[in-house]
C-alpha atoms as a PDB file:
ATOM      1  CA  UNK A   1       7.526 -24.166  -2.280  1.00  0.00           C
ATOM      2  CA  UNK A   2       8.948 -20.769  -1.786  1.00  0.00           C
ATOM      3  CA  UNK A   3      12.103 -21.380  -3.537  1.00  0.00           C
ATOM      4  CA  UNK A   4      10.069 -22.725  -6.512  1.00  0.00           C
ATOM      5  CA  UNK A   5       7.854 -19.994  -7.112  1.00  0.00           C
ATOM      6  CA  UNK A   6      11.279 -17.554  -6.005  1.00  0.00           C
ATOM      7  CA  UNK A   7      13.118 -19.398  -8.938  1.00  0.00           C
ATOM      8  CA  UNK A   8      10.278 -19.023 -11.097  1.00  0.00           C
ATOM      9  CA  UNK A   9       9.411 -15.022 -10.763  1.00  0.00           C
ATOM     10  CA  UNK A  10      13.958 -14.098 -10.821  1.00  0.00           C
ATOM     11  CA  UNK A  11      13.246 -13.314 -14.605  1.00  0.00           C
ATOM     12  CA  UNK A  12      10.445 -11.410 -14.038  1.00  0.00           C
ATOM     13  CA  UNK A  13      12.786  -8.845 -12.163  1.00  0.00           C
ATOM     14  CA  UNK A  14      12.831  -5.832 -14.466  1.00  0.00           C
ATOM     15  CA  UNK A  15       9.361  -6.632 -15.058  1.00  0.00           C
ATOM     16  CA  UNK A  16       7.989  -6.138 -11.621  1.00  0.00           C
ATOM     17  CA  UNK A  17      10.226  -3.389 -11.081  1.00  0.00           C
ATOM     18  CA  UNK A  18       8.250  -1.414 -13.421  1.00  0.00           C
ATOM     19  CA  UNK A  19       5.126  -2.701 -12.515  1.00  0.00           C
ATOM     20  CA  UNK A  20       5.884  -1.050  -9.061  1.00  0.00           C
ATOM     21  CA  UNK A  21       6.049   2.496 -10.848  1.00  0.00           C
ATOM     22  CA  UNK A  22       9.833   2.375 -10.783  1.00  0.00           C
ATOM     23  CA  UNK A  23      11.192   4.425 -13.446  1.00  0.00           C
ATOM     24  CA  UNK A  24      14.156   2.249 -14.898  1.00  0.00           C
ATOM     25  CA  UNK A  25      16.672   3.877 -17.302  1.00  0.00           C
ATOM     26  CA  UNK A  26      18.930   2.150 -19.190  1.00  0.00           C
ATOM     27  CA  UNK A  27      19.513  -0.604 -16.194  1.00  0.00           C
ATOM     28  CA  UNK A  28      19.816   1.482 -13.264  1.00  0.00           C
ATOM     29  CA  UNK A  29      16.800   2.895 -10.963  1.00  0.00           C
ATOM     30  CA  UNK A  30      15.994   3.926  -7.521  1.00  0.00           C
ATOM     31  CA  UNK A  31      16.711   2.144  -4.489  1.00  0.00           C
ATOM     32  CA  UNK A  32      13.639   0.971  -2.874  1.00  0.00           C
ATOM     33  CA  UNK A  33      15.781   1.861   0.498  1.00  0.00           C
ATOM     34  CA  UNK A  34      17.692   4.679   0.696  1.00  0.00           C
ATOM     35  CA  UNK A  35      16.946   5.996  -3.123  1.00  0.00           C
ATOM     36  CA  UNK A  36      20.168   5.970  -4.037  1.00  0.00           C
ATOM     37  CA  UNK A  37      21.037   4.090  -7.210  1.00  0.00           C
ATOM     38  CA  UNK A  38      20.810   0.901  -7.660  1.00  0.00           C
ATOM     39  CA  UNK A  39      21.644  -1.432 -11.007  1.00  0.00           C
ATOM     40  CA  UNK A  40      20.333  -4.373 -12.460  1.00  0.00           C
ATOM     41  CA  UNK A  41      22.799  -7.121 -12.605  1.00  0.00           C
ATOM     42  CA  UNK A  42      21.695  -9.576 -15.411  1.00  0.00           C
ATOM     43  CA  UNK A  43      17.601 -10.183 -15.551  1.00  0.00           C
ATOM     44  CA  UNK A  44      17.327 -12.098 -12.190  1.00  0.00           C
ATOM     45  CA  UNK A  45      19.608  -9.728  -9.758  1.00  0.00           C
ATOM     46  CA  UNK A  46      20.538  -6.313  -8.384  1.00  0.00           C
ATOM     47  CA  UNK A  47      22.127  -4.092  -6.064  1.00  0.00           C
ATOM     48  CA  UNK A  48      22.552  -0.954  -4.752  1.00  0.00           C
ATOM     49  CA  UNK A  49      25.798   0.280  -4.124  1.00  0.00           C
ATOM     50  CA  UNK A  50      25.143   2.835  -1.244  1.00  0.00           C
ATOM     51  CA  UNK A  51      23.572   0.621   0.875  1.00  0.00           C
ATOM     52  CA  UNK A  52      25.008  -2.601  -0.375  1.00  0.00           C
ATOM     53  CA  UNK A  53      21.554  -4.290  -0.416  1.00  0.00           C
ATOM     54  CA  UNK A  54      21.346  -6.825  -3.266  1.00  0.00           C
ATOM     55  CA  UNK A  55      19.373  -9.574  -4.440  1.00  0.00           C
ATOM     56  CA  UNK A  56      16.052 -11.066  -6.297  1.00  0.00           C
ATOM     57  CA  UNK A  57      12.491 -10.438  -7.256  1.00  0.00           C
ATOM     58  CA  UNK A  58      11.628 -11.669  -3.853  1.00  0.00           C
ATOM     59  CA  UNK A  59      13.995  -9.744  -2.047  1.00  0.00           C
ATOM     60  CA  UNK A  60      12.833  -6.520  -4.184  1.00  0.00           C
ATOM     61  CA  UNK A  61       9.393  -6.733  -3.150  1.00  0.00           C
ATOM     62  CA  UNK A  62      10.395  -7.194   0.689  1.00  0.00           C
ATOM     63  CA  UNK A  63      12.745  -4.148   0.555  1.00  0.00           C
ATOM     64  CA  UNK A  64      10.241  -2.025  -0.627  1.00  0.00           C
ATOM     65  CA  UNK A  65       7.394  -3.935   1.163  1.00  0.00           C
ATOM     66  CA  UNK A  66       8.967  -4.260   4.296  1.00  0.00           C
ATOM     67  CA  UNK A  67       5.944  -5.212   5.999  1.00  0.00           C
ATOM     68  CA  UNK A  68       5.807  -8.511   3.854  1.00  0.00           C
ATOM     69  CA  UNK A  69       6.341 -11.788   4.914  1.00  0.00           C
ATOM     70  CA  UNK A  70       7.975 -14.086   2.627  1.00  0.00           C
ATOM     71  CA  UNK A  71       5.089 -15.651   1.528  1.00  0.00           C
ATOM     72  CA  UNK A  72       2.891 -12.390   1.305  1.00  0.00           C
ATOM     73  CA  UNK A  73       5.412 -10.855  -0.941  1.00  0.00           C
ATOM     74  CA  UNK A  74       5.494 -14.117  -2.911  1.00  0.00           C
ATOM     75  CA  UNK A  75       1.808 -13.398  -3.320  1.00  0.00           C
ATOM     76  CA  UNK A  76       1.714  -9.555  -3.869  1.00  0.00           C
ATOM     77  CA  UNK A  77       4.334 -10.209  -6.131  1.00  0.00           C
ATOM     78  CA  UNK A  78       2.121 -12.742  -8.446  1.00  0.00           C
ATOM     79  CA  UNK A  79      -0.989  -9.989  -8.111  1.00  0.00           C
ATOM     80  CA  UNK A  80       1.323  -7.221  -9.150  1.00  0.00           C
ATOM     81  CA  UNK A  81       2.570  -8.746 -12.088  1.00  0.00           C
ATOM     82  CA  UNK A  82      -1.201 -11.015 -13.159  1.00  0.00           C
ATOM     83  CA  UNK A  83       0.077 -13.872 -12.432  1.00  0.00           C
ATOM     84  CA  UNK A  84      -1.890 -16.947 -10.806  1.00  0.00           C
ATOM     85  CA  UNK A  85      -0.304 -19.030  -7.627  1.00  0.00           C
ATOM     86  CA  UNK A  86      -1.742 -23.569  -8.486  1.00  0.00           C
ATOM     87  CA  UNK A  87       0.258 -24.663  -6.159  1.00  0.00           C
ATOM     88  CA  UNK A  88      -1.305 -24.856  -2.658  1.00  0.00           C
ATOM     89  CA  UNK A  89       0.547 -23.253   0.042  1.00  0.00           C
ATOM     90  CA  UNK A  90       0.004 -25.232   3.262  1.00  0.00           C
ATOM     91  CA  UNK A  91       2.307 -24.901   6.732  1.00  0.00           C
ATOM     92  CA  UNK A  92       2.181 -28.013   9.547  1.00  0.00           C
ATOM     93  CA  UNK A  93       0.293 -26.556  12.487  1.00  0.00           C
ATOM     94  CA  UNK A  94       3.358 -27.457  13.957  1.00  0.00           C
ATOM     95  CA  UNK A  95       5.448 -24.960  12.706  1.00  0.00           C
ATOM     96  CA  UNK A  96       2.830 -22.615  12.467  1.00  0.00           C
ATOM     97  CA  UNK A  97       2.551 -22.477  16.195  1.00  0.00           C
ATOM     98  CA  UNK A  98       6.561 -21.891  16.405  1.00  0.00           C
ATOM     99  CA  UNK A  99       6.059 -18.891  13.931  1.00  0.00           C
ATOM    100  CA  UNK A 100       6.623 -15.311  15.688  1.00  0.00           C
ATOM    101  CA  UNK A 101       4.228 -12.572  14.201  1.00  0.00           C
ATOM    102  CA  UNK A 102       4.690  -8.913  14.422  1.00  0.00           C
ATOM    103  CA  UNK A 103       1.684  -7.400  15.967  1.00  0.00           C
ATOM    104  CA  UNK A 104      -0.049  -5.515  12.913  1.00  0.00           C
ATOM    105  CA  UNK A 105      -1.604  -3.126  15.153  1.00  0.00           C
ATOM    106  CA  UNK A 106      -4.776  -0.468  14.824  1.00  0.00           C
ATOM    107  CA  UNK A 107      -5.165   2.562  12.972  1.00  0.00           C
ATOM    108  CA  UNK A 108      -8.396   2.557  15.440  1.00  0.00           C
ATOM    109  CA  UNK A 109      -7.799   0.262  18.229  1.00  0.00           C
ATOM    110  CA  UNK A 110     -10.157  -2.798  18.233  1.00  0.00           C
ATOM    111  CA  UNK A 111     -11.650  -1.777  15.304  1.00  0.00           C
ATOM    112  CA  UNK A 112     -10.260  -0.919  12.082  1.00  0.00           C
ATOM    113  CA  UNK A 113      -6.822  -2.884  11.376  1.00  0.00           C
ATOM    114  CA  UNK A 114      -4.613  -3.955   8.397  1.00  0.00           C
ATOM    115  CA  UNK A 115      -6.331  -4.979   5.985  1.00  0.00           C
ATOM    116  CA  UNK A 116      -9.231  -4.071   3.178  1.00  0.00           C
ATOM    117  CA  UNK A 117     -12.565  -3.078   3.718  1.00  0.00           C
ATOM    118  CA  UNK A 118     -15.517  -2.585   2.443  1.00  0.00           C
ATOM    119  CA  UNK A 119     -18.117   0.000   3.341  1.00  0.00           C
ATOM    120  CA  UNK A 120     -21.636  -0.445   2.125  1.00  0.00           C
ATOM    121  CA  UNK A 121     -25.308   1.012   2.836  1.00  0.00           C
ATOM    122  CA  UNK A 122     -28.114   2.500   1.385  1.00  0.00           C
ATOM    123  CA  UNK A 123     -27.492   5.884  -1.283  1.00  0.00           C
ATOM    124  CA  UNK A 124     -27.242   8.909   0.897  1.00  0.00           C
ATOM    125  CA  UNK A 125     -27.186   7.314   4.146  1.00  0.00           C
ATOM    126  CA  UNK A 126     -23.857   9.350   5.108  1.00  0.00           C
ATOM    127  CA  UNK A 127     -20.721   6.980   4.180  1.00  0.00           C
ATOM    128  CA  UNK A 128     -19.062   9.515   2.618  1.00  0.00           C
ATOM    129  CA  UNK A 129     -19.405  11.704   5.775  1.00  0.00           C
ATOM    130  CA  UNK A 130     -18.482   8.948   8.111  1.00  0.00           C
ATOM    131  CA  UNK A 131     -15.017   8.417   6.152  1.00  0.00           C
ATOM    132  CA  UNK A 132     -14.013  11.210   5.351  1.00  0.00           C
ATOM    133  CA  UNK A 133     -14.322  12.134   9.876  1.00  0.00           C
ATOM    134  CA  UNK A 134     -12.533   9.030  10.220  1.00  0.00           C
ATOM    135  CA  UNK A 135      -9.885  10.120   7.505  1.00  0.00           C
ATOM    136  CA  UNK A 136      -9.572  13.709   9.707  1.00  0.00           C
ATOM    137  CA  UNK A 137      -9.747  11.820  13.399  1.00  0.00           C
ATOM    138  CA  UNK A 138      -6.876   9.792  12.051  1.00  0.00           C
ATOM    139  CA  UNK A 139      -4.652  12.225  10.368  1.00  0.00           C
ATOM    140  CA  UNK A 140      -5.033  14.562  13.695  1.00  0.00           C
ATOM    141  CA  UNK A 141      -4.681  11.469  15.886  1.00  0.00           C
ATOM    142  CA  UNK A 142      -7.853  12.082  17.711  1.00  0.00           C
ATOM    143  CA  UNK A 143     -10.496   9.471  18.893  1.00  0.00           C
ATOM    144  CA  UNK A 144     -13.273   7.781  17.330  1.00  0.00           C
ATOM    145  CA  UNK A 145     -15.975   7.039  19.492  1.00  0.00           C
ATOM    146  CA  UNK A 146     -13.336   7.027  22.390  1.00  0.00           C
ATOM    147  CA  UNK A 147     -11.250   4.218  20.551  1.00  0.00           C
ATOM    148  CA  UNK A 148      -7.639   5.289  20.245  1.00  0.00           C
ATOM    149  CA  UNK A 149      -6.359   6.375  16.911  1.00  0.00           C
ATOM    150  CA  UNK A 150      -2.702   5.722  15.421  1.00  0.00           C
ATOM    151  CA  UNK A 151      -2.189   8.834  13.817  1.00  0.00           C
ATOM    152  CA  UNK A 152      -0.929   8.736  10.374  1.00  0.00           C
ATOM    153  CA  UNK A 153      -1.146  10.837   6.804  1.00  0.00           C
ATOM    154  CA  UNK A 154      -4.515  10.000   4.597  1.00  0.00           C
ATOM    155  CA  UNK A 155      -5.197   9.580   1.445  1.00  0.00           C
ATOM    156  CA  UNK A 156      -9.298  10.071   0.369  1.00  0.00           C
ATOM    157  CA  UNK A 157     -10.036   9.376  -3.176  1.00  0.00           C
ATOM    158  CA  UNK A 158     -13.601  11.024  -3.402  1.00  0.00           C
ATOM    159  CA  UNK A 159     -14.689  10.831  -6.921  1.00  0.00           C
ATOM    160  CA  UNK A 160     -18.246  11.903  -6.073  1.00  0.00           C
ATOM    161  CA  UNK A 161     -17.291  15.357  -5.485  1.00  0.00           C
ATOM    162  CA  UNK A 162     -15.408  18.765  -6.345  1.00  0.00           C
ATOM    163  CA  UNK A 163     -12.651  20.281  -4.825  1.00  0.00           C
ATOM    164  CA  UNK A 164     -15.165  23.064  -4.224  1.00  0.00           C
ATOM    165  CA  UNK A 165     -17.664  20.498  -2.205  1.00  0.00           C
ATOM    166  CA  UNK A 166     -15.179  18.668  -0.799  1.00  0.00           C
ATOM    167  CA  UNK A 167     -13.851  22.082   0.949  1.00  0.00           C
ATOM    168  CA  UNK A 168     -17.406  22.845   2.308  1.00  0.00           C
ATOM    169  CA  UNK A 169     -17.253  18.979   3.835  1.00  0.00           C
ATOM    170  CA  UNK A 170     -14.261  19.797   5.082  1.00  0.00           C
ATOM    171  CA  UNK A 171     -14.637  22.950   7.129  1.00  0.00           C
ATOM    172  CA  UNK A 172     -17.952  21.257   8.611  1.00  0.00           C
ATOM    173  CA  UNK A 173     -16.013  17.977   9.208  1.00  0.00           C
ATOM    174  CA  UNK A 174     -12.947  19.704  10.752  1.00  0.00           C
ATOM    175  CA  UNK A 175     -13.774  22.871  11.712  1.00  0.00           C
ATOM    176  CA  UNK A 176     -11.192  24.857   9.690  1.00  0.00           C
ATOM    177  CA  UNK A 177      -8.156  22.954  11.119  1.00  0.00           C
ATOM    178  CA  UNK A 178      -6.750  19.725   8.780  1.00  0.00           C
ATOM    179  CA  UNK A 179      -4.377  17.377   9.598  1.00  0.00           C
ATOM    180  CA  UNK A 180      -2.091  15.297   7.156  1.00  0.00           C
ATOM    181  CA  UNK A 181      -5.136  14.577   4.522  1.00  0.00           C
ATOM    182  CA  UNK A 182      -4.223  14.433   0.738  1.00  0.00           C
ATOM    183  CA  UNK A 183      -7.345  14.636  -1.069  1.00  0.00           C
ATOM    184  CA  UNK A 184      -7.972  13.748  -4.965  1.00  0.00           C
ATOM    185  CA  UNK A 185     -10.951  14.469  -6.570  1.00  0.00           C
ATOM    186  CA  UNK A 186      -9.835  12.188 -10.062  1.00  0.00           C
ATOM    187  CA  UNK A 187      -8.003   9.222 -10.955  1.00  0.00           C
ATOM    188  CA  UNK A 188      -8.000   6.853 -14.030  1.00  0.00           C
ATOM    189  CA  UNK A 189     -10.002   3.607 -13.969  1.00  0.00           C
ATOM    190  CA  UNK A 190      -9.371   0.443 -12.010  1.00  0.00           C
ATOM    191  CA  UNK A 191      -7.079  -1.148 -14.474  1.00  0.00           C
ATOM    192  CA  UNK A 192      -6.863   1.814 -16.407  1.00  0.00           C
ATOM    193  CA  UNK A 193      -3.827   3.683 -14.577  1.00  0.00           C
ATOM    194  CA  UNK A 194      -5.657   3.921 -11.094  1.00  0.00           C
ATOM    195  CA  UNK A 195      -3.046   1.133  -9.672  1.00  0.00           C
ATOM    196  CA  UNK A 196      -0.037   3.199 -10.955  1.00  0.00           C
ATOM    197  CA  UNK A 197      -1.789   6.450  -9.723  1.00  0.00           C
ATOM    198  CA  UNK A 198      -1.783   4.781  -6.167  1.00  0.00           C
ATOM    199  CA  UNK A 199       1.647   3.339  -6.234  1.00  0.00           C
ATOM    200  CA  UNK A 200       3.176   6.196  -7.424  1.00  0.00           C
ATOM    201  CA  UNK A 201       1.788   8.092  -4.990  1.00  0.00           C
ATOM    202  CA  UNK A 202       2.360   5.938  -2.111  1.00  0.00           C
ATOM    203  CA  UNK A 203       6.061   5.605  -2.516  1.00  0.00           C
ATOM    204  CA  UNK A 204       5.976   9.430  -2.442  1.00  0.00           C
ATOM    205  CA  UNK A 205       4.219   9.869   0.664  1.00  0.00           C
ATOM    206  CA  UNK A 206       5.534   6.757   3.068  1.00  0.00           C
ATOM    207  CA  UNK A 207       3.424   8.288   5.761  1.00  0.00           C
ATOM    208  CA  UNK A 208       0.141   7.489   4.576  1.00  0.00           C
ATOM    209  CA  UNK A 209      -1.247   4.728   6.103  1.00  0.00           C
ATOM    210  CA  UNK A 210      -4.737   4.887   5.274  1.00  0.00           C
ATOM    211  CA  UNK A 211      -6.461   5.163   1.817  1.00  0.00           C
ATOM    212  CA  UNK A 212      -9.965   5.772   1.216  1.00  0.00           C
ATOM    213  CA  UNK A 213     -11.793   5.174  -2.296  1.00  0.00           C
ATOM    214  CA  UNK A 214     -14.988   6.495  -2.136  1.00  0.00           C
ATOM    215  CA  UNK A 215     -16.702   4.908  -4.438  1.00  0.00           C
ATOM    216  CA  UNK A 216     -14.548   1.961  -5.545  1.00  0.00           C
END
């Protein structure tokens, strides 16, 4: 099944490249690995000639996604670009018990992972207050509620609020002393630009490792 839908997304190629906020000009662009340049070869290929990486669609996605699996990319690949996966993807239990998994570790050890969340509660409850201390505990490395923190830069999308209140927050929150927190206080709509905004962004800043929309 993965070489099907791999077959099927090779044309897509340029498209998805662009999709990804990749600036293509003419047929050359940035490496997604060492940002040298690279060059499209035909509409289902390319390669870099620094760093000699070449391939696919798939193999795109996985450079610059290197946290992907196959079949994760396969599927980030399909949201990217719209697209909609019918065929089912299934594994024996078999050789899903063979599989090896990198451990996808904690930003906050037993408690918030990989993944998406959602935080919800009544208006003016303090959920805004509560992530943007977890956004400073986590950009310091310090702990939350004596749970471990993997330090990394954050990003906190709080379109509630002005730069001006968002400083006030801040010096109560922190104290006067940040840590690596990028803070926006306006972005386009969801499916307006917001997606590109976020991409863009992240392939900037390959630190950040946690992003907080507040609200979504």
């Amino acid at each position: 099944m993965i070489e099907d839908l791999r077959e099927k997304l090779r044309p897509m190629l340029k498209k998805y490249i662009e999709a990804e906020g990749v600036e293509i000009s003419g047929t050359s662009f940035d490496c997604p690995r060492c940002g040298h340049i690279a060059w499209l070869q035909g509409d289902s290929c390319w390669r870099c000639i620094r760093c000699n990486v070449t391939g696919d669609t798939l193999d795109f996605a996985m450079t610059l996604h290197p946290e992907l699996s196959e079949d994760e990319a396969l599927r980030y690949i399909h949201s990217v670009l719209g697209l909609k996966l019918h065929e089912l993807n299934t594994v024996e239990a078999g050789a899903l018990m063979d599989m090896e998994f990198r451990p996808t570790g904690f930003l906050i050890e037993k408690l918030l992972g990989k993944g998406v969340y959602l935080l919800a509660g009544a208006s003016k409850i303090g959920k805004s207050w509560l992530v943007l201390w977890l956004a400073d505990c986590i950009s310091k490395g310090l702990p939350v509620w004596e749970l471990k923190t993997a330090p990394c830069a954050v990003l906190y999308v709080s379109l509630e609020d002005t730069q001006q209140r968002i400083q006030q927050r801040l010096n109560d929150v922190t104290g006067g002393e940040t840590g690596a927190l990028h803070i926006a206080t306006e972005s386009e709509l969801l499916g307006g630009g917001f997606e590109e905004q976020l991409t863009g962004f992240l392939m900037e800043h390959p630190d950040v490792g946690f992003v907080i929309i507040d609200t979504l």
